[in-house]
PDB file of N, CA and C in Angstrom:
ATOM      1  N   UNK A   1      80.046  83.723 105.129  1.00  0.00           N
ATOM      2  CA  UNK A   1      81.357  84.003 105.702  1.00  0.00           C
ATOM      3  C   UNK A   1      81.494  85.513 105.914  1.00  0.00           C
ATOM      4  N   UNK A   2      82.171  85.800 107.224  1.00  0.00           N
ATOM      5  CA  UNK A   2      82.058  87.192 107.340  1.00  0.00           C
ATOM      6  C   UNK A   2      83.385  87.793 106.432  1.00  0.00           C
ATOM      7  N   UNK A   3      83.487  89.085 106.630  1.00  0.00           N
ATOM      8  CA  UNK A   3      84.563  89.807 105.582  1.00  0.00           C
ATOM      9  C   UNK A   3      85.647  89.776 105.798  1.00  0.00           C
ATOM     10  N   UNK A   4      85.593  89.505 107.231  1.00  0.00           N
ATOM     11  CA  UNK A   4      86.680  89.068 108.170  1.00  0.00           C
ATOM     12  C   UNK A   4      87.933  88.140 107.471  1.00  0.00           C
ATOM     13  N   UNK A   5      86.905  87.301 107.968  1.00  0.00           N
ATOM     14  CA  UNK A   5      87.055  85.671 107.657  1.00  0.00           C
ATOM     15  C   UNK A   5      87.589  85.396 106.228  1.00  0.00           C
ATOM     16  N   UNK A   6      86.716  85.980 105.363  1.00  0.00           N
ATOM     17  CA  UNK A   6      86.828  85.967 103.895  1.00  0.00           C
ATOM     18  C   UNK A   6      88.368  86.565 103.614  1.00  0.00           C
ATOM     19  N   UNK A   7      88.327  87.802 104.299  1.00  0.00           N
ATOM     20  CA  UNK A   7      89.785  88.298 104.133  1.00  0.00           C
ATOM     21  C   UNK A   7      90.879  87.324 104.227  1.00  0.00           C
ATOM     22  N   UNK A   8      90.958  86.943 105.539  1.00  0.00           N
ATOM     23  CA  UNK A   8      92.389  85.891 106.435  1.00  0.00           C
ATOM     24  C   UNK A   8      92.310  85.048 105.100  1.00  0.00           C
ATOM     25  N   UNK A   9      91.000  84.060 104.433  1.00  0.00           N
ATOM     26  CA  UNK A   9      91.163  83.535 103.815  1.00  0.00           C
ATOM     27  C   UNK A   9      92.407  83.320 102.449  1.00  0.00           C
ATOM     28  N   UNK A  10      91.627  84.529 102.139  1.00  0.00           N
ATOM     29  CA  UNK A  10      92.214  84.964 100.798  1.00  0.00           C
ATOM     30  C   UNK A  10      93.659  85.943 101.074  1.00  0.00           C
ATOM     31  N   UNK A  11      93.942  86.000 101.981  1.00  0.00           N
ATOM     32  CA  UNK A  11      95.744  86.358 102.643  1.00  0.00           C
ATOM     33  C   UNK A  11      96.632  85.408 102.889  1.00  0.00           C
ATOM     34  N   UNK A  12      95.637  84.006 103.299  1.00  0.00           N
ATOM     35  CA  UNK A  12      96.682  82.902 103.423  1.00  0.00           C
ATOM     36  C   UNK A  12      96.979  82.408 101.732  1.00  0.00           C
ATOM     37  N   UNK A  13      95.984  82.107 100.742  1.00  0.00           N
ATOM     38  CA  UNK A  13      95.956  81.633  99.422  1.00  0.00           C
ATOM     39  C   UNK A  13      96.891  83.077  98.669  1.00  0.00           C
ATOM     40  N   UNK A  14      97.135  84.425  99.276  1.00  0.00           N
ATOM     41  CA  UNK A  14      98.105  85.014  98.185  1.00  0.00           C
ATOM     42  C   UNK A  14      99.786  84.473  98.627  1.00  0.00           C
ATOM     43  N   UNK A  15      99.758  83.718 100.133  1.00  0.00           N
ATOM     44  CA  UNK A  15     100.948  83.428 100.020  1.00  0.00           C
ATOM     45  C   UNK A  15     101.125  82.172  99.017  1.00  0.00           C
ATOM     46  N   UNK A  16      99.997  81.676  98.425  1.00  0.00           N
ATOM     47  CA  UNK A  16     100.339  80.253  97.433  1.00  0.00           C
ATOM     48  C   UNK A  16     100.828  80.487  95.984  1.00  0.00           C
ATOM     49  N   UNK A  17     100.426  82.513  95.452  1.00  0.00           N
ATOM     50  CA  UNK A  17     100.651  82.727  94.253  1.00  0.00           C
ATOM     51  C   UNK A  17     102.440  82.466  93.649  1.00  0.00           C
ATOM     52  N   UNK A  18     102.154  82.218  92.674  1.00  0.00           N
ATOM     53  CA  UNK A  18     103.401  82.162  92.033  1.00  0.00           C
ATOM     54  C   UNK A  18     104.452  82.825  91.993  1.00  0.00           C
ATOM     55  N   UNK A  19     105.905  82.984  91.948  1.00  0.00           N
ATOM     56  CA  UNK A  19     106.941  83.354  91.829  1.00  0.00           C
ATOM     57  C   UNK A  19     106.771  84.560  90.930  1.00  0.00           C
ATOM     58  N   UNK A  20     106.651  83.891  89.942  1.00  0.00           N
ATOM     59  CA  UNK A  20     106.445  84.423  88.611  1.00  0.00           C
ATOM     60  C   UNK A  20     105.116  85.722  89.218  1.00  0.00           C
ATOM     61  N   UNK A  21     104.346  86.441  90.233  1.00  0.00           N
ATOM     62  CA  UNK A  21     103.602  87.535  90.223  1.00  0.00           C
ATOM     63  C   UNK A  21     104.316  88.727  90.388  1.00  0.00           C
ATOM     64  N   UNK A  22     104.127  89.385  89.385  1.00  0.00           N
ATOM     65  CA  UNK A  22     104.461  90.718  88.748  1.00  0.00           C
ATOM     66  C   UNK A  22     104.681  91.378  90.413  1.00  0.00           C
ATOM     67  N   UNK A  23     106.326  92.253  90.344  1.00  0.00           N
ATOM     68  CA  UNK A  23     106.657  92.747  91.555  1.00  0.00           C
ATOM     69  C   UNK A  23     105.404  94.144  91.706  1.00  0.00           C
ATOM     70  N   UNK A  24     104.715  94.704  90.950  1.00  0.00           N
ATOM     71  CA  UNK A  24     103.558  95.303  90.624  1.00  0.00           C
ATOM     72  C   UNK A  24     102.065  94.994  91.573  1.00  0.00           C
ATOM     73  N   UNK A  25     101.959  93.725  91.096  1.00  0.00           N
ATOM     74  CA  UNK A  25     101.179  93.110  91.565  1.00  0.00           C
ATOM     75  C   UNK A  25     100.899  93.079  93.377  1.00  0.00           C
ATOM     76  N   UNK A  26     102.439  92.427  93.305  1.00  0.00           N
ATOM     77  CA  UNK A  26     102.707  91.936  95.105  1.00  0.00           C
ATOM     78  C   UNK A  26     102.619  93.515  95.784  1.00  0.00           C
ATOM     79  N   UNK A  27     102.935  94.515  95.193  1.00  0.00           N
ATOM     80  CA  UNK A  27     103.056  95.667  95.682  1.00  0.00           C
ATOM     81  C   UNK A  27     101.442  96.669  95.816  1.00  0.00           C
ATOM     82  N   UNK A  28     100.471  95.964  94.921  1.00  0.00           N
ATOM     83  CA  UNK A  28      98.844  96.300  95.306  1.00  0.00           C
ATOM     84  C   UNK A  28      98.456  95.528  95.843  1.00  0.00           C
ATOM     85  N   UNK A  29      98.520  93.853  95.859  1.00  0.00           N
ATOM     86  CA  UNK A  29      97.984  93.907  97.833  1.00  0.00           C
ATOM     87  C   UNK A  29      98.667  93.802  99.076  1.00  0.00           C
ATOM     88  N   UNK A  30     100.198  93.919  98.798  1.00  0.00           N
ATOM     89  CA  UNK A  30     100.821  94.869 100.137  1.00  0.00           C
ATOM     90  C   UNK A  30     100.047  96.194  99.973  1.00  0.00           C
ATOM     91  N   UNK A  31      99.748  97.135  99.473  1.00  0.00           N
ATOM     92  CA  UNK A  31      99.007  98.297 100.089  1.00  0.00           C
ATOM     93  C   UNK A  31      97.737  97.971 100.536  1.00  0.00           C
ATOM     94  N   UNK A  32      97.253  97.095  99.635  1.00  0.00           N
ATOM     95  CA  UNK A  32      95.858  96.724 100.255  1.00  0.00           C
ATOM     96  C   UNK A  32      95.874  95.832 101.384  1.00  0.00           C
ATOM     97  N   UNK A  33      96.387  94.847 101.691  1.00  0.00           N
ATOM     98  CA  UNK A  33      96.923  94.029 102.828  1.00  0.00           C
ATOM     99  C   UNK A  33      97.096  95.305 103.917  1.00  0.00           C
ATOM    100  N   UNK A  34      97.740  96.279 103.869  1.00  0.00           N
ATOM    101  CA  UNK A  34      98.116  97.210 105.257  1.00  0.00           C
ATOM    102  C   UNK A  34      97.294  97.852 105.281  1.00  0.00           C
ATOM    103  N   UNK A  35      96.474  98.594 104.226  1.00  0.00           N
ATOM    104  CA  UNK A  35      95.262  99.211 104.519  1.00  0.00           C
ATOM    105  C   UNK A  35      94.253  99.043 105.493  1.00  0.00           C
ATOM    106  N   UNK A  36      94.065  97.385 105.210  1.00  0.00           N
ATOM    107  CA  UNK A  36      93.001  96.623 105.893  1.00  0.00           C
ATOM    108  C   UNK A  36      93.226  95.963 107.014  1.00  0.00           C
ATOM    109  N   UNK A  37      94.865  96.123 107.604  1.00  0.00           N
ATOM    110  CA  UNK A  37      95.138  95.647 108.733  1.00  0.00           C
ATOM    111  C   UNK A  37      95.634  96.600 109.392  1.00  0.00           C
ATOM    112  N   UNK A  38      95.698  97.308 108.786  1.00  0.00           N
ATOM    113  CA  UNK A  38      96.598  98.336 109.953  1.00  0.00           C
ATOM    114  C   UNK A  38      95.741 100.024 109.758  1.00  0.00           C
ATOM    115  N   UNK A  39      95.129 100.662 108.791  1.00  0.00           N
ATOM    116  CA  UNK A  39      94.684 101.094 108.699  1.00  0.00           C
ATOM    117  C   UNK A  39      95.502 102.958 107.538  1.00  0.00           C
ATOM    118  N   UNK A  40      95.558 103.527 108.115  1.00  0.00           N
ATOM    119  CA  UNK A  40      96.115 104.892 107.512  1.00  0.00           C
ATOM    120  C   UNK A  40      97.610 104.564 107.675  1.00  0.00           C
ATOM    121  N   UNK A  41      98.865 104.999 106.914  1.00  0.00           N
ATOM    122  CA  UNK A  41      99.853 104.987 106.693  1.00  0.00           C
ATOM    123  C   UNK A  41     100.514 105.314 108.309  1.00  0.00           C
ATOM    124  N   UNK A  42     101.314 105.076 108.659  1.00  0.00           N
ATOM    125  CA  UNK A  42     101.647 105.200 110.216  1.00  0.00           C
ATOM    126  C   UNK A  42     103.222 106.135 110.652  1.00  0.00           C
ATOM    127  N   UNK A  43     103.621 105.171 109.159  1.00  0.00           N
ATOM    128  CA  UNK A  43     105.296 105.713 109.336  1.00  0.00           C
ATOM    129  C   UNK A  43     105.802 106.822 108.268  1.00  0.00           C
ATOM    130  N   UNK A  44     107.054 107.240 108.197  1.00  0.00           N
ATOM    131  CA  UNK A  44     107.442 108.154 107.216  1.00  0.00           C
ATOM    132  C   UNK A  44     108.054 107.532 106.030  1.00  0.00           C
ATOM    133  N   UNK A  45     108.213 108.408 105.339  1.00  0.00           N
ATOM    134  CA  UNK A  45     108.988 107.787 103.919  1.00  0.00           C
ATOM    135  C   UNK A  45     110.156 107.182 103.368  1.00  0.00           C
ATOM    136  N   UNK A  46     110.152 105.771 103.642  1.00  0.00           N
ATOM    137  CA  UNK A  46     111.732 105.202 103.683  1.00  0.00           C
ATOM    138  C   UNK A  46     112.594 106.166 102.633  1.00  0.00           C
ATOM    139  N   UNK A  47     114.147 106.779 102.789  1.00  0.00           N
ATOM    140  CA  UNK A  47     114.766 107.162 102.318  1.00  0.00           C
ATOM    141  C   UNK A  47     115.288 106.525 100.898  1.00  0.00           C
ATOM    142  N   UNK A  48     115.557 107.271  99.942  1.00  0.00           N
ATOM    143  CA  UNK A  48     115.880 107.321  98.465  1.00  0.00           C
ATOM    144  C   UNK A  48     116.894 105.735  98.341  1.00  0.00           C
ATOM    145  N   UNK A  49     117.116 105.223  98.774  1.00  0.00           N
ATOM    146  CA  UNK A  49     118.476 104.328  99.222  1.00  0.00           C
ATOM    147  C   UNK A  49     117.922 103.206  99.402  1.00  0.00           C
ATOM    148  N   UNK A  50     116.640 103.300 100.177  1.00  0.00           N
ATOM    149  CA  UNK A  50     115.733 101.527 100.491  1.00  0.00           C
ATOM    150  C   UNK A  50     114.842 101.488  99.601  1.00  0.00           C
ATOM    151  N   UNK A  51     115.277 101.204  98.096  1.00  0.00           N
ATOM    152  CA  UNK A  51     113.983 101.105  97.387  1.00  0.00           C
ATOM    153  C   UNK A  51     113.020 100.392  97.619  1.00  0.00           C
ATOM    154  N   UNK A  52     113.047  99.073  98.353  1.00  0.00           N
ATOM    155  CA  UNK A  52     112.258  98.044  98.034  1.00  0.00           C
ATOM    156  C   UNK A  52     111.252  98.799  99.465  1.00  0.00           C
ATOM    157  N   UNK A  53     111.393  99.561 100.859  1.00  0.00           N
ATOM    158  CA  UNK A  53     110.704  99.725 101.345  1.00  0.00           C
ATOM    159  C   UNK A  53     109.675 101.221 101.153  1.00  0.00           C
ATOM    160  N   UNK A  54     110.542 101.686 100.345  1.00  0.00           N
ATOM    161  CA  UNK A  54     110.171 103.220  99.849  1.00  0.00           C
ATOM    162  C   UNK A  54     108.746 102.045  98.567  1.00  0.00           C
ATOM    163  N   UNK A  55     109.576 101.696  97.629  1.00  0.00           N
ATOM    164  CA  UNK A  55     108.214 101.032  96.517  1.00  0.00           C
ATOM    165  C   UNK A  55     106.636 100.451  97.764  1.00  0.00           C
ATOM    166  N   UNK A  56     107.164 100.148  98.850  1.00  0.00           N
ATOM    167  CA  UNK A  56     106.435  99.119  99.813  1.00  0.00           C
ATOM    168  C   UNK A  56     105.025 100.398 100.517  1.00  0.00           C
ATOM    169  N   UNK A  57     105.665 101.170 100.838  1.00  0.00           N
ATOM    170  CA  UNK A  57     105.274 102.576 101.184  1.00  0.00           C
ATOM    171  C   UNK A  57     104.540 103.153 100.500  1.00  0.00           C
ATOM    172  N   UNK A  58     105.326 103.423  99.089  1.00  0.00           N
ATOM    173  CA  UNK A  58     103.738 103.984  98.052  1.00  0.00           C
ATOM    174  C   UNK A  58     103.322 103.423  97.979  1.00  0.00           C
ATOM    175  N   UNK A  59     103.313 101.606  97.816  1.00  0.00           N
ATOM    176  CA  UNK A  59     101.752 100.962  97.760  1.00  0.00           C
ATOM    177  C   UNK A  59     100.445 100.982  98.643  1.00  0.00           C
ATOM    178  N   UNK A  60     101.350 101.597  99.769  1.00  0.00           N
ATOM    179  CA  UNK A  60     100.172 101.854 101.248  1.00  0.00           C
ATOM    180  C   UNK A  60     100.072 102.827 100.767  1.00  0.00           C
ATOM    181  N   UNK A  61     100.696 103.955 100.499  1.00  0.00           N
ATOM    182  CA  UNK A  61      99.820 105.500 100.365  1.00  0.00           C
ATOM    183  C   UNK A  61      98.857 105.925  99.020  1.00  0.00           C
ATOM    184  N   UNK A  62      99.184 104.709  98.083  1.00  0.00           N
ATOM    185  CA  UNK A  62      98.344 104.770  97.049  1.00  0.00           C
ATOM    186  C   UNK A  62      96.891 104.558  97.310  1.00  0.00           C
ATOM    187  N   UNK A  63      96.495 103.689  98.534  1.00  0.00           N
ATOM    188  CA  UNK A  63      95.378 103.125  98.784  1.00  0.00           C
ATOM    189  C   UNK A  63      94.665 104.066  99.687  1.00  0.00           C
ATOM    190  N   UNK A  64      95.354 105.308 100.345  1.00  0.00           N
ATOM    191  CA  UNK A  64      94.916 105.745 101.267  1.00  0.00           C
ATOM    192  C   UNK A  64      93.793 106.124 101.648  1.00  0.00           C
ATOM    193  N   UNK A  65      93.123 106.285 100.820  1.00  0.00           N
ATOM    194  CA  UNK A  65      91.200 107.184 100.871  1.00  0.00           C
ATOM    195  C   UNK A  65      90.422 106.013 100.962  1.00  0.00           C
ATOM    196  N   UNK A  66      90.556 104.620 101.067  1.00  0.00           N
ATOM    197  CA  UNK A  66      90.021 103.389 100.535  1.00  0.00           C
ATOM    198  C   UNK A  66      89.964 103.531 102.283  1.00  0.00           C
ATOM    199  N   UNK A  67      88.784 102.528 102.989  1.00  0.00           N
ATOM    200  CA  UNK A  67      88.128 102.010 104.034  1.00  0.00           C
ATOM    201  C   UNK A  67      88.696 101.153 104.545  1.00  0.00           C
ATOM    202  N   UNK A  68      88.879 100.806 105.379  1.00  0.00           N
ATOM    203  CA  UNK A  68      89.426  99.114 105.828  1.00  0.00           C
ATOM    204  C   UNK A  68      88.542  97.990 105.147  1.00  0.00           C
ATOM    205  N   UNK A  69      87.124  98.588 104.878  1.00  0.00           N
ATOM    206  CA  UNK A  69      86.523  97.101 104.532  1.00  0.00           C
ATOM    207  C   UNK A  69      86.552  97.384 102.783  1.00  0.00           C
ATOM    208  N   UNK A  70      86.602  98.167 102.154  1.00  0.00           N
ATOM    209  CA  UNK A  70      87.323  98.432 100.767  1.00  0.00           C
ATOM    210  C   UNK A  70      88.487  97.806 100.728  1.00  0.00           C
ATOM    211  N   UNK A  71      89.289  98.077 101.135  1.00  0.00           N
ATOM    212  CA  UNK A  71      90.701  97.603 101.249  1.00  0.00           C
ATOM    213  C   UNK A  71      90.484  95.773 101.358  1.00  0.00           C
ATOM    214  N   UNK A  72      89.883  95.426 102.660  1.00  0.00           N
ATOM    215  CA  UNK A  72      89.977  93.917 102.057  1.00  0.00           C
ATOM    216  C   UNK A  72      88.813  93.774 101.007  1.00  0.00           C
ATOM    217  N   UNK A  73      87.669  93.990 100.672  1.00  0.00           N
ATOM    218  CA  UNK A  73      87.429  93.685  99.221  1.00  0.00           C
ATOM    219  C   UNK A  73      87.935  93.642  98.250  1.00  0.00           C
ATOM    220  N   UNK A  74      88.654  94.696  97.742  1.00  0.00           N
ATOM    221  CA  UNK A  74      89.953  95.036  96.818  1.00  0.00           C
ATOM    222  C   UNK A  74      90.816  93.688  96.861  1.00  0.00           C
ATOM    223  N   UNK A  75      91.100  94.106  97.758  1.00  0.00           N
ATOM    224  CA  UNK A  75      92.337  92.244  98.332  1.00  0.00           C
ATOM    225  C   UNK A  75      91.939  91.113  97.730  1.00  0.00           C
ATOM    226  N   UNK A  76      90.717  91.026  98.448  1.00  0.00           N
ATOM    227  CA  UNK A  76      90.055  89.534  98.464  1.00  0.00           C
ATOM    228  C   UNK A  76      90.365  89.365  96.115  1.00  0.00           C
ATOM    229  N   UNK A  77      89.267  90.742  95.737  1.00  0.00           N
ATOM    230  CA  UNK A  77      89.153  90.667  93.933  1.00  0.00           C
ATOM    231  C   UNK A  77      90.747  90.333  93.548  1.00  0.00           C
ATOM    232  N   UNK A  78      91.308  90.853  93.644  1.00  0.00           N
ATOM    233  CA  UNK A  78      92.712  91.022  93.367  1.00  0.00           C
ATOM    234  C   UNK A  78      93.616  89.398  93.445  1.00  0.00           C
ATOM    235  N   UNK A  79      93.315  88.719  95.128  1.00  0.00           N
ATOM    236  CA  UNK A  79      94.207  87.660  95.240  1.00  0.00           C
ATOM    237  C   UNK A  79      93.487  86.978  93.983  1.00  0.00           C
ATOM    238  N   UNK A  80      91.929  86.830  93.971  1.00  0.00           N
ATOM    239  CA  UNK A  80      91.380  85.869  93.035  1.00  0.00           C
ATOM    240  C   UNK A  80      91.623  86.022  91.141  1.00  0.00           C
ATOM    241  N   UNK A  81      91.982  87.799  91.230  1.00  0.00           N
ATOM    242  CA  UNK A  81      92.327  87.832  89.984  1.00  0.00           C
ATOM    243  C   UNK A  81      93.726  86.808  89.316  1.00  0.00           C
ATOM    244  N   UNK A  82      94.856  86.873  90.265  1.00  0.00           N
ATOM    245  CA  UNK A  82      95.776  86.722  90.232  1.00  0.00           C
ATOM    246  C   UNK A  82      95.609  84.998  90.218  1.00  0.00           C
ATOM    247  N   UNK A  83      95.403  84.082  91.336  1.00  0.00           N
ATOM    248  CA  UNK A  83      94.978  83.182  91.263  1.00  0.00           C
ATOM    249  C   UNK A  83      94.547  82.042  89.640  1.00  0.00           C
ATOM    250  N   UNK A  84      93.260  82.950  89.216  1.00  0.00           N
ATOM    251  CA  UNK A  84      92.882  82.876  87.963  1.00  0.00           C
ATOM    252  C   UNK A  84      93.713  82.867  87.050  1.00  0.00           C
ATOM    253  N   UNK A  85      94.453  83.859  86.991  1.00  0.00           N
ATOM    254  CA  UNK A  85      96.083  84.028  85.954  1.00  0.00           C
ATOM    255  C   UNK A  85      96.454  83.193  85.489  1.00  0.00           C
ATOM    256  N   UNK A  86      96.996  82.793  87.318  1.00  0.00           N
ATOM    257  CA  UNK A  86      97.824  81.323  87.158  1.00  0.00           C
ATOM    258  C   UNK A  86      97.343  80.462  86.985  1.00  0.00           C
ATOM    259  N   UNK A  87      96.259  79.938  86.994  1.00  0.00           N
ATOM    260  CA  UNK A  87      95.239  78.849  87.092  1.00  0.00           C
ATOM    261  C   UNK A  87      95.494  77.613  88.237  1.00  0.00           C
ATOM    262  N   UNK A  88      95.611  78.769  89.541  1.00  0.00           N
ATOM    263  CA  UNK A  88      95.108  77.802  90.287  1.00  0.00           C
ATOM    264  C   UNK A  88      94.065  77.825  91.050  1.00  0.00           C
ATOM    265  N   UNK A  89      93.333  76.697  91.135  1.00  0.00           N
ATOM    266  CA  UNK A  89      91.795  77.040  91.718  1.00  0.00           C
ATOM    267  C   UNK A  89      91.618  77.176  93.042  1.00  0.00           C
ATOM    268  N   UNK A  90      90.413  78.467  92.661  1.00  0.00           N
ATOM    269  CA  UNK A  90      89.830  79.081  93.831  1.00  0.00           C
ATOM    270  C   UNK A  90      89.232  78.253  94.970  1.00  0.00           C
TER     271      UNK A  90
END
C-alpha cells in the first residue's frame, strides 16, 4: 500500500476514535493531519478570544520542520496508537 493510501486510510479510522480522546490528542493529529495535507502553516494566528482555533494553530505550527511524508507517518503511528488505547482493532 502506498503512503498515500495508507494515510486516507488511517484518517478515515481516526474519525472512528472515541469521544473519550484526550482534546491533546485530537490536537496532534490535527497538526499532523494539516501538515500532510496542506503542507507549511498558511494562515495567521487566530486571536486570544478563539481558543479552540488559536489551540488548532499551534498544533500545525508545532509540527512545522516535519515533511509531508513524516507528517503522515506520524499520523498513520499515532491514529494506531490511539486505536490500541481504546481497543479497537486495527
Amino acid at each position: 500500500m502506498k503512503k498515500g493510501e495508507e494515510f486516507e486510510k488511517y484518517a478515515a479510522k481516526a474519525k472512528t476514535l472515541p469521544e473519550s480522546t484526550s482534546n491533546e490528542n485530537k490536537l496532534i493529529l490535527y497538526g499532523l493531519y494539516k501538515r500532510a495535507t496542506v503542507g507549511p502553516i498558511n494562515t495567521s494566528r487566530p486571536g486570544m478570544l478563539n481558543m479552540k482555533d488559536r489551540a488548532k494553530w499551534d498544533a500545525w505550527k508545532a509540527v512545522e520542520g516535519t515533511s509531508k511524508d513524516e507528517a503522515k507517518s506520524d499520523y498513520i503511528t499515532k491514529v494506531k496508537q490511539l486505536m490500541e488505547e481504546a481497543g479497537i482493532a486495527i
